[in-house]
C-alpha atoms as a PDB file:
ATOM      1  CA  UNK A   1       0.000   0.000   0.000  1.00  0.00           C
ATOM      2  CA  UNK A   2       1.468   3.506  -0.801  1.00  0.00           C
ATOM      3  CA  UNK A   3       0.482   6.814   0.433  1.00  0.00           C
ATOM      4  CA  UNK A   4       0.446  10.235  -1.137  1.00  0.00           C
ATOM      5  CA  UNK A   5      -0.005  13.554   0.286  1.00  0.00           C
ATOM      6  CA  UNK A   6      -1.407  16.681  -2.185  1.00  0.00           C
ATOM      7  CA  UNK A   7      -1.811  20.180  -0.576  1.00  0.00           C
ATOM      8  CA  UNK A   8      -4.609  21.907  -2.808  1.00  0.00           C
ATOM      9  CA  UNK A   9      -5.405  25.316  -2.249  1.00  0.00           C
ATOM     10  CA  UNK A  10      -4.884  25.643   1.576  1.00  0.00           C
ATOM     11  CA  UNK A  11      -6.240  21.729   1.844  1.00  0.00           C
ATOM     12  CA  UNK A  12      -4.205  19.197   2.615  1.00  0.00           C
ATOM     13  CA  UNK A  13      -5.164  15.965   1.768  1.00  0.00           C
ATOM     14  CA  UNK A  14      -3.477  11.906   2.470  1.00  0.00           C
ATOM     15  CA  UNK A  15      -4.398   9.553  -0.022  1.00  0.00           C
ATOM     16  CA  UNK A  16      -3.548   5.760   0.723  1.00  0.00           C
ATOM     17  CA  UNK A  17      -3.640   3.370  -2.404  1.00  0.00           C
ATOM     18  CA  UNK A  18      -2.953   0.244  -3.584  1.00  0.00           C
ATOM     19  CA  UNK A  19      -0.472  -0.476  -6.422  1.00  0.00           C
ATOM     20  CA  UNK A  20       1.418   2.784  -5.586  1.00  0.00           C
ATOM     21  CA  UNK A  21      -0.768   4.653  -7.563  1.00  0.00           C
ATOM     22  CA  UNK A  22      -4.120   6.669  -6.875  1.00  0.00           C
ATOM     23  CA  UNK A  23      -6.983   5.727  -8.723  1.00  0.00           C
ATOM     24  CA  UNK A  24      -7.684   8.034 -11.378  1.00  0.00           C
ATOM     25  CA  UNK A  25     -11.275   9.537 -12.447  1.00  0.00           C
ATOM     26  CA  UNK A  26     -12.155  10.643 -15.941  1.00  0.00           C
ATOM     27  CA  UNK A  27     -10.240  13.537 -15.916  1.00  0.00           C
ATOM     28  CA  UNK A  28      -6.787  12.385 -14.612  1.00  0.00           C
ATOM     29  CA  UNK A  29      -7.374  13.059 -11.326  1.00  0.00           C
ATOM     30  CA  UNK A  30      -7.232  11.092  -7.829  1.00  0.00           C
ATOM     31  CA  UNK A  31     -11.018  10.342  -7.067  1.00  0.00           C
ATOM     32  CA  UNK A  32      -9.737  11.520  -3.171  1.00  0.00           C
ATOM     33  CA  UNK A  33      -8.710  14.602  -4.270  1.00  0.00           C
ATOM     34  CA  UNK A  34     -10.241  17.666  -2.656  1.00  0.00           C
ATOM     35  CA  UNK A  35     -10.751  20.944  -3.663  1.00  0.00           C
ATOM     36  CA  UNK A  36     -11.275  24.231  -2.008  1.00  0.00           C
ATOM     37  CA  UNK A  37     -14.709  26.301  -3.398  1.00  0.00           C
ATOM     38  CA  UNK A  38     -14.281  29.911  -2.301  1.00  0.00           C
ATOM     39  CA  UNK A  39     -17.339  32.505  -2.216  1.00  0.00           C
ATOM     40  CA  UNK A  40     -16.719  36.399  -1.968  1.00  0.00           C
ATOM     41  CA  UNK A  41     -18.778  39.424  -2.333  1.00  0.00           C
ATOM     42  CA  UNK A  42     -17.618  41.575  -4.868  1.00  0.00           C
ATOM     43  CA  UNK A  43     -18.282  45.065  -5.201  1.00  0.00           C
ATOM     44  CA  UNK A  44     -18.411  47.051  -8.781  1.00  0.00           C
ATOM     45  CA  UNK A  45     -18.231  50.856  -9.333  1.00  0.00           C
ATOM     46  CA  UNK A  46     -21.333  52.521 -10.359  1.00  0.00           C
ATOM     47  CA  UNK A  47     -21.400  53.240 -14.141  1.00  0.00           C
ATOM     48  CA  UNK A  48     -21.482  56.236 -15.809  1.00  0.00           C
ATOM     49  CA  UNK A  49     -21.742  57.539 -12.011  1.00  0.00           C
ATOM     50  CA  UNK A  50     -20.318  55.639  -9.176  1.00  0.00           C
ATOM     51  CA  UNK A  51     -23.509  56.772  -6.302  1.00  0.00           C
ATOM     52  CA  UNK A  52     -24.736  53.988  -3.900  1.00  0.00           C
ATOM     53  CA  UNK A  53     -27.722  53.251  -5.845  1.00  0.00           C
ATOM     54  CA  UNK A  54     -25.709  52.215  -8.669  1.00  0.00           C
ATOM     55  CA  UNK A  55     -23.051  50.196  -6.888  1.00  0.00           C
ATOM     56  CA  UNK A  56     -23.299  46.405  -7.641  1.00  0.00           C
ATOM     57  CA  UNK A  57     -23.045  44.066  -5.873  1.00  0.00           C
ATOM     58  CA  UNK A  58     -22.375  39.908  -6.605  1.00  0.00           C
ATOM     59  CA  UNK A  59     -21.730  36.683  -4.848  1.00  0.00           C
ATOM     60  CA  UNK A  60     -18.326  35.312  -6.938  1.00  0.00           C
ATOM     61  CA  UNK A  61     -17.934  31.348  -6.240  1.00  0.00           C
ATOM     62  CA  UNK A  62     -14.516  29.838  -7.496  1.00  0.00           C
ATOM     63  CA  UNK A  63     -13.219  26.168  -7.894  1.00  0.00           C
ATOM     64  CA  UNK A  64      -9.576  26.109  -7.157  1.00  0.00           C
ATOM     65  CA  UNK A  65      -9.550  23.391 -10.231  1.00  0.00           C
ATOM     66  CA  UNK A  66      -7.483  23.770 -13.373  1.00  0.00           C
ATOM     67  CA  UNK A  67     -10.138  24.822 -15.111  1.00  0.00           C
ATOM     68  CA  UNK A  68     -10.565  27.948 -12.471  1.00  0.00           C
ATOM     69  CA  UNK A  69     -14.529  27.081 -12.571  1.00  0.00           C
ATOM     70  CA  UNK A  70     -16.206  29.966 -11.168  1.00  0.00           C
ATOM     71  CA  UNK A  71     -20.410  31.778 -10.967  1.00  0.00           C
ATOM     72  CA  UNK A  72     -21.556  35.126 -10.476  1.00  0.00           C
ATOM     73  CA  UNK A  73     -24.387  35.732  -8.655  1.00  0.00           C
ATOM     74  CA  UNK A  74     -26.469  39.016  -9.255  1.00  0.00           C
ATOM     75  CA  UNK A  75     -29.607  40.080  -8.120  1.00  0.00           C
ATOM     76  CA  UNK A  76     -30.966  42.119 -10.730  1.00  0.00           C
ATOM     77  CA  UNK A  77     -34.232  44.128 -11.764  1.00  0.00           C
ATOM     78  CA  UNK A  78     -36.437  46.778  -9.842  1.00  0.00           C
ATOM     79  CA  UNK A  79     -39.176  46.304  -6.419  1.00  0.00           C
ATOM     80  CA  UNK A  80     -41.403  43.905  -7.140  1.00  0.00           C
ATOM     81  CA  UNK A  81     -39.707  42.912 -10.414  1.00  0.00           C
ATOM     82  CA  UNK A  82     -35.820  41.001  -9.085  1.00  0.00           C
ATOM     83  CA  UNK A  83     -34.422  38.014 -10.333  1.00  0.00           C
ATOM     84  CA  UNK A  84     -30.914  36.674  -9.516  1.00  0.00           C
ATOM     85  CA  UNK A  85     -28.491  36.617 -12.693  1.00  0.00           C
ATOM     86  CA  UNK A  86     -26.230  33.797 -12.835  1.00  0.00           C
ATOM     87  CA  UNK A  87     -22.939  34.348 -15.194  1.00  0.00           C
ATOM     88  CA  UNK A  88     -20.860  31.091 -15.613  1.00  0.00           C
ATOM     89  CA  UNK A  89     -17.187  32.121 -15.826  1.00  0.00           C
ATOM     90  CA  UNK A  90     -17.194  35.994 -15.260  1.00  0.00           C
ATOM     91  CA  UNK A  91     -13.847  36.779 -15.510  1.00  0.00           C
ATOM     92  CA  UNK A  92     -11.258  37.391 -12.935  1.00  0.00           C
ATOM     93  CA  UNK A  93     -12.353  39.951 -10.494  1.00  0.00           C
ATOM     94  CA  UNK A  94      -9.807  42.526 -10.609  1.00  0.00           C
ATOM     95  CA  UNK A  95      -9.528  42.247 -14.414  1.00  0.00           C
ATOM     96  CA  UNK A  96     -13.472  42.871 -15.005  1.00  0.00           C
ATOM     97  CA  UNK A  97     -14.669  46.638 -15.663  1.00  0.00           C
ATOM     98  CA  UNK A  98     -15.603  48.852 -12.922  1.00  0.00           C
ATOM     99  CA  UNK A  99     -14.141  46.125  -9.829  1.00  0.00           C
ATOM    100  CA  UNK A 100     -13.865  48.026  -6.795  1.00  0.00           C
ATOM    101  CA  UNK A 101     -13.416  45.590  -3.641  1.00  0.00           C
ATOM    102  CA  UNK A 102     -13.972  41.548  -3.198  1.00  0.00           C
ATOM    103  CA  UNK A 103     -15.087  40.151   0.744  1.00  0.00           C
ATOM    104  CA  UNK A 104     -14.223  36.983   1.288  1.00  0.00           C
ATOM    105  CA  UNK A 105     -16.976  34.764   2.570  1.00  0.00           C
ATOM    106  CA  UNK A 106     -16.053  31.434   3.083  1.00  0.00           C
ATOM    107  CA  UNK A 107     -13.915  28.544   1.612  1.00  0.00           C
ATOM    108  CA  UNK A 108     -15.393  25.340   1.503  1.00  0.00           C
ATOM    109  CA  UNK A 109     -13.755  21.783   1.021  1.00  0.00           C
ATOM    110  CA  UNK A 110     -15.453  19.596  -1.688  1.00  0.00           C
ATOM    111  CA  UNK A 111     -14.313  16.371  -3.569  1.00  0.00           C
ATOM    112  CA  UNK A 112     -15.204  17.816  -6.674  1.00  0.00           C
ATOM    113  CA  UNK A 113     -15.441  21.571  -8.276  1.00  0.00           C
ATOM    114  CA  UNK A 114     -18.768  20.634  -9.661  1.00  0.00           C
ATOM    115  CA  UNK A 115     -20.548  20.470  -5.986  1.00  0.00           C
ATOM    116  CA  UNK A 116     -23.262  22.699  -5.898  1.00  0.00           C
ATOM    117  CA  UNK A 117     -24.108  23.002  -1.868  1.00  0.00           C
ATOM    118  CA  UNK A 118     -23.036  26.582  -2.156  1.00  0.00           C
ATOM    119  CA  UNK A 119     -24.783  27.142  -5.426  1.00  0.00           C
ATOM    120  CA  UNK A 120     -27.793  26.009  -4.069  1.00  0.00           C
ATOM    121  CA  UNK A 121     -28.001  27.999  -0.904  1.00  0.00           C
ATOM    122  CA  UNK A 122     -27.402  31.410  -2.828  1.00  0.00           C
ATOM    123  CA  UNK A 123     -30.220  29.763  -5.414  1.00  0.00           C
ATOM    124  CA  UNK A 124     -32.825  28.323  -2.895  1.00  0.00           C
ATOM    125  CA  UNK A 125     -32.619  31.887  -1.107  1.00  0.00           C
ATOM    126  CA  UNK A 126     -35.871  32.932  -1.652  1.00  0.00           C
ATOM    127  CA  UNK A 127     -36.005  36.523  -3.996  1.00  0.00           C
ATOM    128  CA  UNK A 128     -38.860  38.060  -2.240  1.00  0.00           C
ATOM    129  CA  UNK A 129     -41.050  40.825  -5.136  1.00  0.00           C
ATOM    130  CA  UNK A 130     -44.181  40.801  -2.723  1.00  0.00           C
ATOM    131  CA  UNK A 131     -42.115  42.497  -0.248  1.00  0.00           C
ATOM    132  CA  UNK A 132     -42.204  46.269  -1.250  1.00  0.00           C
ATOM    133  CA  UNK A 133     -38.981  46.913   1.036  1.00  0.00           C
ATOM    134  CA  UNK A 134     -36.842  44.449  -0.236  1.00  0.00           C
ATOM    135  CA  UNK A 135     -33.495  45.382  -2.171  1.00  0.00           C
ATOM    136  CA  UNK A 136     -30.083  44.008  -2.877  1.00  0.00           C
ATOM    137  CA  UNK A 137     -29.032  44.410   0.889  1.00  0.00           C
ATOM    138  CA  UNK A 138     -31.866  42.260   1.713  1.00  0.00           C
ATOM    139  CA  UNK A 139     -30.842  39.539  -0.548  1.00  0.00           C
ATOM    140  CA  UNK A 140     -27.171  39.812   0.243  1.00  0.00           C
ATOM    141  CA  UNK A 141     -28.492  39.275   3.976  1.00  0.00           C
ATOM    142  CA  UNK A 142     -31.010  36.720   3.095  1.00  0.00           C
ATOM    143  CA  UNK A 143     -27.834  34.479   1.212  1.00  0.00           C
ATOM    144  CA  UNK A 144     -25.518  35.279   4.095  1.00  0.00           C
ATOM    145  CA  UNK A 145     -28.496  33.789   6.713  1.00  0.00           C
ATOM    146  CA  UNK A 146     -28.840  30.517   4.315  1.00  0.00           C
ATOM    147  CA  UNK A 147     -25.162  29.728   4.279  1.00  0.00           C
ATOM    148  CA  UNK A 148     -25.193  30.640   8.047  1.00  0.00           C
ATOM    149  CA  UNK A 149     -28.253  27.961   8.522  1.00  0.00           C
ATOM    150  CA  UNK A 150     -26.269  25.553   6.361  1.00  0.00           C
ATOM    151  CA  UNK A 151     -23.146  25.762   8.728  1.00  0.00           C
ATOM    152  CA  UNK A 152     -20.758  27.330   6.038  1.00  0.00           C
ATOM    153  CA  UNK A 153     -20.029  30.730   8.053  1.00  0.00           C
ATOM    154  CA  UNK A 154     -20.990  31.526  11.600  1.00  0.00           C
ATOM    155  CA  UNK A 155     -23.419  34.062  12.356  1.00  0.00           C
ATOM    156  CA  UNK A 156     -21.178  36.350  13.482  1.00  0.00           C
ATOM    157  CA  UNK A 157     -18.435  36.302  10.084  1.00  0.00           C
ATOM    158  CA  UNK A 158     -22.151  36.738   8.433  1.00  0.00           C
ATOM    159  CA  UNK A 159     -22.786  39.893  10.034  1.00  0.00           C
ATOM    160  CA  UNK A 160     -19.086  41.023   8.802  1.00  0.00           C
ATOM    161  CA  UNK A 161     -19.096  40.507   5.558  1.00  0.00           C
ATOM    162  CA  UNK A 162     -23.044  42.374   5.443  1.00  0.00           C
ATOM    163  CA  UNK A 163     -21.426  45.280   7.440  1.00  0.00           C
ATOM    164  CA  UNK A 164     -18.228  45.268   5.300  1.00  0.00           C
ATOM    165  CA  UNK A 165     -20.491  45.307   1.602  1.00  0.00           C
ATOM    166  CA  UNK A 166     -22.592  47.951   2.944  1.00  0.00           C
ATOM    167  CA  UNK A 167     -19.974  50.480   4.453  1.00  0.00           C
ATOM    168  CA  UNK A 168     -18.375  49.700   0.754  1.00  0.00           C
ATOM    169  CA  UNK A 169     -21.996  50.636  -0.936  1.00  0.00           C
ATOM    170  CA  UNK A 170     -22.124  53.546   1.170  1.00  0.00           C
ATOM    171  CA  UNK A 171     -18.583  54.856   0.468  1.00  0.00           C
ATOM    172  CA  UNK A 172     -19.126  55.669  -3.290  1.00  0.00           C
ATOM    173  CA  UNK A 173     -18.237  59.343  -3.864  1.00  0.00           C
ATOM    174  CA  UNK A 174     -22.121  60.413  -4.755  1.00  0.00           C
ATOM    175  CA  UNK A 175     -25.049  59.924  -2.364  1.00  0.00           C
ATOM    176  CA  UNK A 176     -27.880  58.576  -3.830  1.00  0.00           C
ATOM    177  CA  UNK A 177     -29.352  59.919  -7.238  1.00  0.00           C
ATOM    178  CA  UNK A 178     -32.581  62.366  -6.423  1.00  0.00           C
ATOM    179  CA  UNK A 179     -35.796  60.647  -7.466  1.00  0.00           C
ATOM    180  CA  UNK A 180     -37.016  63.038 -10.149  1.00  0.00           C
END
């Protein structure tokens, strides 16, 4: 029996095999490998001006696989009329137009990059239109209570990362446009 240790991401992970060599899946790699899936907030500029209402705001989950897999998360629309946008492969952060700040969130281990139980809680959070108060800040809360509930973050790193997107909403050079 052999044994083989693989540091991915900031996981570390001891495979023991038989032969000497792991066993392989589909794609060349050990079937005990893990991966790390990392979830930020990120925080755009608003565009053509950069006020709080026109700040944006997305969840930004990343495989640390070759392939870089990674979602954006939007909520998008008007009161009564949101939706959440997903966008398969975005783009590196830093690289995309009008990137301001990222939060992380959480890092999760998974066996493979595919595994959607972080997917799924920012999907299954429920995008409520028959509230007339709800906006972005409510969703971003709402997904930050769901992967609280699921035992991803604790409460408390929750209310950081809501604080932290907020202050960044609220730091945009222009107050909020004046409803005409």
């Amino acid at each position: 029996m052999g044994t083989s240790s693989t540091t991915v991401g900031s996981v570390r992970t001891t495979q023991h095999h038989i032969g000497g060599e792991p066993r392989l899946d589909s794609n060349g790699v050990a079937e005990s490998a893990t991966y790390t899936q990392t979830l930020t907030v990120l925080i755009f500029r608003g565009y053509p001006r950069d006020t709080e209402d026109s700040r944006m705001i997305e969840f930004y989950l990343a495989a640390d696989d070759s392939a870089t897999t990674s979602t954006a998360f939007r909520l998008e629309g008007h009161t009564g009329m949101y939706w959440v946008k997903v966008t398969p492969s975005p783009g590196v952060p830093h690289s995309r137009p009008h990137y301001l700040r990222q939060f992380f969130v959480a890092a999760v281990p998974v066996a493979s990059a595919s595994d959607s139980r972080l997917r799924n809680a920012i999907m299954g959070t429920l995008v409520n239109n028959e509230d007339p108060e709800f906006t972005r800040f409510s969703w971003i809360a709402d997904v930050i209570s769901s992967l609280s509930a699921g035992g991803f973050i604790t409460s408390e790193e929750g209310d950081e990362v809501v604080d932290q997107t907020i202050n960044a909403i609220y730091d945009a050079p222009y107050g909020s446009e004046p409803v005409l």
